[in-house]
Structures are given as C-alpha cells and as structure tokens.
Protein backbone atom coordinates (compact mmCIF):
# COMPACT_ATOMS: atom_id res chain seq x y z
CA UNK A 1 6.83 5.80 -8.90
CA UNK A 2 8.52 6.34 -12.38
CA UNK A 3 11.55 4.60 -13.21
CA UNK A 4 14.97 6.02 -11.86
CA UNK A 5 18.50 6.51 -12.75
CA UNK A 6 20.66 5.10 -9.79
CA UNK A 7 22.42 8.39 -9.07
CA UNK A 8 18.63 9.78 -8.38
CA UNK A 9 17.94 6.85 -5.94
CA UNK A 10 19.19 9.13 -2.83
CA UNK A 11 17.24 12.08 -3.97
CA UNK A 12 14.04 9.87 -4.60
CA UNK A 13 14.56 8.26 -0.90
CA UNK A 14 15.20 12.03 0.49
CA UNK A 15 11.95 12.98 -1.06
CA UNK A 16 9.75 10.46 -0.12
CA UNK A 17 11.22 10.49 3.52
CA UNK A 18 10.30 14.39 4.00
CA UNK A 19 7.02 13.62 2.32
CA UNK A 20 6.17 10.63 5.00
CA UNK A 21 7.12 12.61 7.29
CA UNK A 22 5.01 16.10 6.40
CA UNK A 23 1.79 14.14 5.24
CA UNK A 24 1.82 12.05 8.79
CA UNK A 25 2.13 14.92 10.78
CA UNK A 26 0.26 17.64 9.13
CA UNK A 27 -1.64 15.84 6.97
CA UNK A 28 -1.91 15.08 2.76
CA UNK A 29 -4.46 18.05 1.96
CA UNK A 30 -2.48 20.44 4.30
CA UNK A 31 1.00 19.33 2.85
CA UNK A 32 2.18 21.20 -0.64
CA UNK A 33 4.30 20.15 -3.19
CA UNK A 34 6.70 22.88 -2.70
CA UNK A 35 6.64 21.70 1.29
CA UNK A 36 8.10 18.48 0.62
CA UNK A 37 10.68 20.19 -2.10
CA UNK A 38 11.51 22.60 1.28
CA UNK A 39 12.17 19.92 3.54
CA UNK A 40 13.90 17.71 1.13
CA UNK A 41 16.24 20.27 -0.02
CA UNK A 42 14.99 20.04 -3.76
CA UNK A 43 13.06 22.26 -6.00
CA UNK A 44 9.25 21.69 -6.58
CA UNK A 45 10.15 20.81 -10.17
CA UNK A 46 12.30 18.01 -8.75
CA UNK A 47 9.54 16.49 -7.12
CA UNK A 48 7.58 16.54 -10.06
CA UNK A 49 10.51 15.08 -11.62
CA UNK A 50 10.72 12.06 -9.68
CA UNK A 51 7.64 11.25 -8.91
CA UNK A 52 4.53 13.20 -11.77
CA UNK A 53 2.28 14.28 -8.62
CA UNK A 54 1.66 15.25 -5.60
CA UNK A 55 -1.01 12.06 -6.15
CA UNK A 56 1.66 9.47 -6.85
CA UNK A 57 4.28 10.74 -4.31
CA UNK A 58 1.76 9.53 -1.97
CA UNK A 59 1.31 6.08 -3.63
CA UNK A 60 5.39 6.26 -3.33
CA UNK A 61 4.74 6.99 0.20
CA UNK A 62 2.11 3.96 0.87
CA UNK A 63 4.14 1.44 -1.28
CA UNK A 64 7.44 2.17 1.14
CA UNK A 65 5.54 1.97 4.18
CA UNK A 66 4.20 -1.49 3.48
CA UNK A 67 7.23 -2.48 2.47
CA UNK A 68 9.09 -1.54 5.49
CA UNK A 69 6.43 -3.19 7.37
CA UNK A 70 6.22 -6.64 5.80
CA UNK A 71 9.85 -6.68 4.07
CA UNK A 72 10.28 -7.84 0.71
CA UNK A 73 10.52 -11.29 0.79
CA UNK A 74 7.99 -12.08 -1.88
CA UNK A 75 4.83 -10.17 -3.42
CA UNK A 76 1.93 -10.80 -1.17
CA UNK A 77 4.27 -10.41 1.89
CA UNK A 78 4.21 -12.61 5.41
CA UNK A 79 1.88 -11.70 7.86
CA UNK A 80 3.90 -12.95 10.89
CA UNK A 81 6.72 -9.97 9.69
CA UNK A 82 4.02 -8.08 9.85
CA UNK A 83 3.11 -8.32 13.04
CA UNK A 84 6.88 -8.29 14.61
CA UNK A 85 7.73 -5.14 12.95
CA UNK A 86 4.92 -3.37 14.23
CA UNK A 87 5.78 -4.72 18.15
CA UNK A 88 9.45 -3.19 16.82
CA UNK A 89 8.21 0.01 15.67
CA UNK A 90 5.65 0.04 18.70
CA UNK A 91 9.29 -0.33 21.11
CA UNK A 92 10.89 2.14 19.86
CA UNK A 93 8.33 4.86 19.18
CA UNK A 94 10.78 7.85 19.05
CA UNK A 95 12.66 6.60 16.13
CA UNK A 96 9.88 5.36 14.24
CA UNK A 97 7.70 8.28 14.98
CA UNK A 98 7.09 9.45 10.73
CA UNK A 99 6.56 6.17 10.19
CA UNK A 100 3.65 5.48 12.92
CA UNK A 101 2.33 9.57 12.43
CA UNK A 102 1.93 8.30 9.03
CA UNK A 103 0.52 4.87 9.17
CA UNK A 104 -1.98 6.63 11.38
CA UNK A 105 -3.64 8.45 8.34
CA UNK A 106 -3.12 6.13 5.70
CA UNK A 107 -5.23 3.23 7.60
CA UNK A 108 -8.25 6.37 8.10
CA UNK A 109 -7.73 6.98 4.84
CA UNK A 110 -9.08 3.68 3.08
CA UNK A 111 -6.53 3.77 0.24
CA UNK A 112 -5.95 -0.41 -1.22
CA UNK A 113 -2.19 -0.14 0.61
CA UNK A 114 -3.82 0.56 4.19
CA UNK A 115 -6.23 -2.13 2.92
CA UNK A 116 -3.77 -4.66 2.34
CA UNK A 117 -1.53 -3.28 5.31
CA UNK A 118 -4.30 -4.06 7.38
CA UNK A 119 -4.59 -7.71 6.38
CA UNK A 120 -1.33 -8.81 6.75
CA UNK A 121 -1.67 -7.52 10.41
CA UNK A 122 -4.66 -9.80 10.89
CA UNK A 123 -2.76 -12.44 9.12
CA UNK A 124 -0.29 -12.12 11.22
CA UNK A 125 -2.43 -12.10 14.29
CA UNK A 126 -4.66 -15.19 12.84
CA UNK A 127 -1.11 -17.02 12.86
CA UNK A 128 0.04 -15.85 16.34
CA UNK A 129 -3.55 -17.06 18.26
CA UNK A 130 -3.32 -20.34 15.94
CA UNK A 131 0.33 -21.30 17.58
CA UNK A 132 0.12 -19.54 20.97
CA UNK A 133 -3.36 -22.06 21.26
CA UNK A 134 -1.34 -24.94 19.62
CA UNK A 135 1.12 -24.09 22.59
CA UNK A 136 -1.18 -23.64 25.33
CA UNK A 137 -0.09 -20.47 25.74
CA UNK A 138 -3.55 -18.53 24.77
CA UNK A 139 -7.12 -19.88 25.37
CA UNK A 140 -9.00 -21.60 22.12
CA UNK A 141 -11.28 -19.15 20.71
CA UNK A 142 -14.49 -19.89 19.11
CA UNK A 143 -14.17 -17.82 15.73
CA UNK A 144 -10.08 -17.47 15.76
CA UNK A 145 -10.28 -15.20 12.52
CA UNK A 146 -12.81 -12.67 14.18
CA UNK A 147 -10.92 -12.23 17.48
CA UNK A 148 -7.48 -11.91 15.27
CA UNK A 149 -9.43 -9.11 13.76
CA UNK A 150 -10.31 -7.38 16.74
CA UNK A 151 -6.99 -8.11 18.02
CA UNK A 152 -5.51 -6.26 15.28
CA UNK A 153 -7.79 -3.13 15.82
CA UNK A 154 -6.72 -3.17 19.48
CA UNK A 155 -2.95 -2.80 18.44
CA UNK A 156 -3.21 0.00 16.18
CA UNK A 157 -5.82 2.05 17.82
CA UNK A 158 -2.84 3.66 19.85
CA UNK A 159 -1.56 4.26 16.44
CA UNK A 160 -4.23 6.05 15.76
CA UNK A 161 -5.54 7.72 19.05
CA UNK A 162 -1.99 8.60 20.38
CA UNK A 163 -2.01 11.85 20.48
CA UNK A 164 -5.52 11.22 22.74
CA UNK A 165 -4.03 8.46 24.87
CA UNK A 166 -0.74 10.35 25.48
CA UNK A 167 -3.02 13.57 26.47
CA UNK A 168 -5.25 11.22 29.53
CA UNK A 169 -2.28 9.29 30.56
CA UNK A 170 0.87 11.96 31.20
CA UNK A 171 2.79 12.12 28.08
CA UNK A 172 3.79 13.61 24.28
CA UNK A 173 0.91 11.54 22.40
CA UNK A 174 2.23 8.18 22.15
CA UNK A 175 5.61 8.32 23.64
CA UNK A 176 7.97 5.68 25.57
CA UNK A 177 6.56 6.58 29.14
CA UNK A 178 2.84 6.50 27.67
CA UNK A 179 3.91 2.68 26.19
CA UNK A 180 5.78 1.71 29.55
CA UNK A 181 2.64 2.99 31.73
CA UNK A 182 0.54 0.90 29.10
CA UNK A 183 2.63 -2.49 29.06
CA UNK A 184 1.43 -4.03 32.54
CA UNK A 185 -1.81 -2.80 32.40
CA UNK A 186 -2.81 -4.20 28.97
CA UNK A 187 -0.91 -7.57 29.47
CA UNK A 188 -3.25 -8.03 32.54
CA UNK A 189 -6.50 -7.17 30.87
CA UNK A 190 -5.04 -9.71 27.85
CA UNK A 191 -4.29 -12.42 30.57
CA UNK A 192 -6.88 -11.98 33.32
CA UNK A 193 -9.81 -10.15 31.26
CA UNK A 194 -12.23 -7.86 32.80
CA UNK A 195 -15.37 -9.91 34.19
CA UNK A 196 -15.19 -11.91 37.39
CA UNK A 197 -17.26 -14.40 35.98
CA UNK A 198 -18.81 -15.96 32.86
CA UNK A 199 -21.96 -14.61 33.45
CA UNK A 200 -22.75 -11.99 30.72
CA UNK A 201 -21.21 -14.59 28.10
CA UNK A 202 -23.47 -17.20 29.00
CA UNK A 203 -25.91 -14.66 28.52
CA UNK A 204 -24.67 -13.59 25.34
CA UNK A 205 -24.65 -17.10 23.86
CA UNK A 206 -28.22 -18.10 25.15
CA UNK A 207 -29.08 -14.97 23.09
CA UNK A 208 -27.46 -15.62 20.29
CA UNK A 209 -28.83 -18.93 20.11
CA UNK A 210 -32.34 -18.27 20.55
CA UNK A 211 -32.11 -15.90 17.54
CA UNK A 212 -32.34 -18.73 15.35
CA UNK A 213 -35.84 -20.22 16.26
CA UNK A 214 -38.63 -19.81 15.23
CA UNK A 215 -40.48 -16.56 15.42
CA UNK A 216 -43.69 -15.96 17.24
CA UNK A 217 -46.58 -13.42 18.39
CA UNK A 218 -45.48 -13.72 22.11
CA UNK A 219 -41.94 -12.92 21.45
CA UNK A 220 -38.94 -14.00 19.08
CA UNK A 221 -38.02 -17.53 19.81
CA UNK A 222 -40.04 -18.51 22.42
CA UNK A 223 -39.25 -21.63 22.78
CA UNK A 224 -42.60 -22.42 24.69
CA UNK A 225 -44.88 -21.15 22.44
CA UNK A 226 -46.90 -22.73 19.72
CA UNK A 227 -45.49 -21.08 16.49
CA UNK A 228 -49.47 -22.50 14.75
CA UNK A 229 -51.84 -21.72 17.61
CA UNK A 230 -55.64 -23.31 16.68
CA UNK A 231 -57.66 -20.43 15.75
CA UNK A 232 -60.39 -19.38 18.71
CA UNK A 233 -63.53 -21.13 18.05
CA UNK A 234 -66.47 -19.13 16.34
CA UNK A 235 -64.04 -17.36 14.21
C-alpha cells in the first residue's frame, strides 16, 4: 500500500475493510473497484488514490489479514499466535465472519501471504503437538511435522467448506450452532480415533517397509525370493 497521510488512515482502514469484506464473500474477479468505493462510502478515484489498483488493494487486503492473525510482534511472526487467534476467530464466527469468508479464498488462491499464512499455522501446530507430547497430554507421533501439517488442513477445511458443512449439518454455512454441534464430536475422533484396533496400521507399516527391499520377478520385495536366481540349465 502507498504511503499515507495520518488524516487518510481512517479512510484507508474503511476501504480495505469493505474490500475484505466484498472479495470474501463474492469473490476478487466478481468484486469492482467502484463496489468497494460503494460500500466504503468513497469515490472510485479514492480508491485508486489510496491504494494504485484494484491489484494492490488486494495485497492491502492479504498483508492486514496476516497481520491480524499473527500480530505484529516482529517480521516473520509467532506461530503459536497464530494458532490461538484462529481458535478465537473460530469462537466467535459471527463477528469474525469477513475475516474467515476471506481467508477462505486467499488460502485457494495460492498468493505468497496465504503461503506464509499457512506456515505459521503449521508452526504453530508443530509447537502445540511438541508441548502437549512433552506434557503427556497428546500421543508421540512418528513424523511430528507431517501430522502438524495435516492437523493444520483439518482446522481450516471448515474455513473453507463452511458453507458445505453448515448445508449437511443444520445451519447458515459455518455458524455458532454448526461449531457447537461440531465441538464434541471432533474432540472425540481427536481423543479416541476411529479404528478399534491397530490393525490397518500395522498393515500400513509392514507395507511401507517392504517397499524398500529389493525388487524381484515374483513380486516387489519378496523377502523369500532369490533376487539372482541360477539360470535353468541348457540355456
């Protein structure tokens, strides 16, 4: 965003808010210019003003958002923030709806904020297994980094999906009944899991570990078979 003259700051803030709020909702292609200007109160030529294009109003847009996620503590942020004021946003959906409409499209769209957005989250989740196992609190995990990942792509996939998950379970996309109904049910699958037994990961590991022998004509990694047989005689 171009530099400012304080007395612009509230105008620039108005702006940007309307503009998180269209572009989550309706989307950036579907969103004009003079849209924003509408719902800001401000001419187009305002906008343009503030912030050169329609281009770097969203930029404005991504910067905020990552900064109201992680704070502004320092430049490459704190992952652990991160994390606690997404469970903050995630409690109090209503007010924080613009916000999580438009966090939704900036981490489809690829851009390097939702990139970095998305790191702190694992961050943040990395640190959270790494303590809660230090505590006995969580189970220790074989590849802590890879299930923080997947972690993180479990908490934001009602982000993204809400409107889906609020349509199957009762409510207004991803609304406070939809996130009560959730709680208990996700907390169990979290603490109990799904599977009775440890039968399909014993499975799974065997698997995995046979992968890495040696190969052979009566089957990957049989681990009975000759991987040099003699030739057949008269050959």
């Amino acid at each position: 965003m171009r530099s400012t003259p304080a007395d612009d700051l509230t105008t620039v803030a108005r702006i940007r808010d309307a503009a998180i709020d269209l572009f989550g909702r309706d989307g950036f292609a579907a969103t004009s210019v003079r849209a924003v200007a509408t719902a800001a109160g401000v001419s187009p030529a305002l906008v343009l003003h503030h912030f050169g294009s329609k281009d770097e109003l969203r930029a404005a847009c991504d910067a905020h958002l990552v900064d109201a996620v992680i704070g502004r503590k320092d430049e490459l942020g704190d992952g652990a923030t991160a994390a606690s004021a997404m469970q903050s946003w995630l409690a109090d959906v209503d007010q924080f709806r613009p916000q999580l409409d438009y966090m939704a499209r900036m981490l489809t769209d690829g851009s390097p904020a939702a990139d970095r957005l998305f790191d702190l989250l694992v961050a943040g989740s990395t640190t959270m297994i790494r303590e809660q196992v230090a505590a006995g609190l969580m189970r220790p995990t074989p590849d802590p980094e890879t299930t923080a990942v997947y972690l993180t792509a479990y908490g934001i996939v009602p982000v993204i999906l809400g409107r889906q998950i609020g349509r199957l379970l009762g409510g207004d996309g991803l609304d406070a009944a939809v996130i009560r109904r959730s709680t208990l049910p996700l907390i169990d699958l979290y603490t109990h899991g799904l599977y009775t037994d440890d039968r399909l990961l014993v499975a799974a590991r065997d698997a995995l570990d046979r992968t890495h022998g040696p190969r052979s004509d009566k089957g990957e990694n049989d681990p009975n078979h000759d991987p040099d047989p003699p030739r057949a005689s008269g050959s």
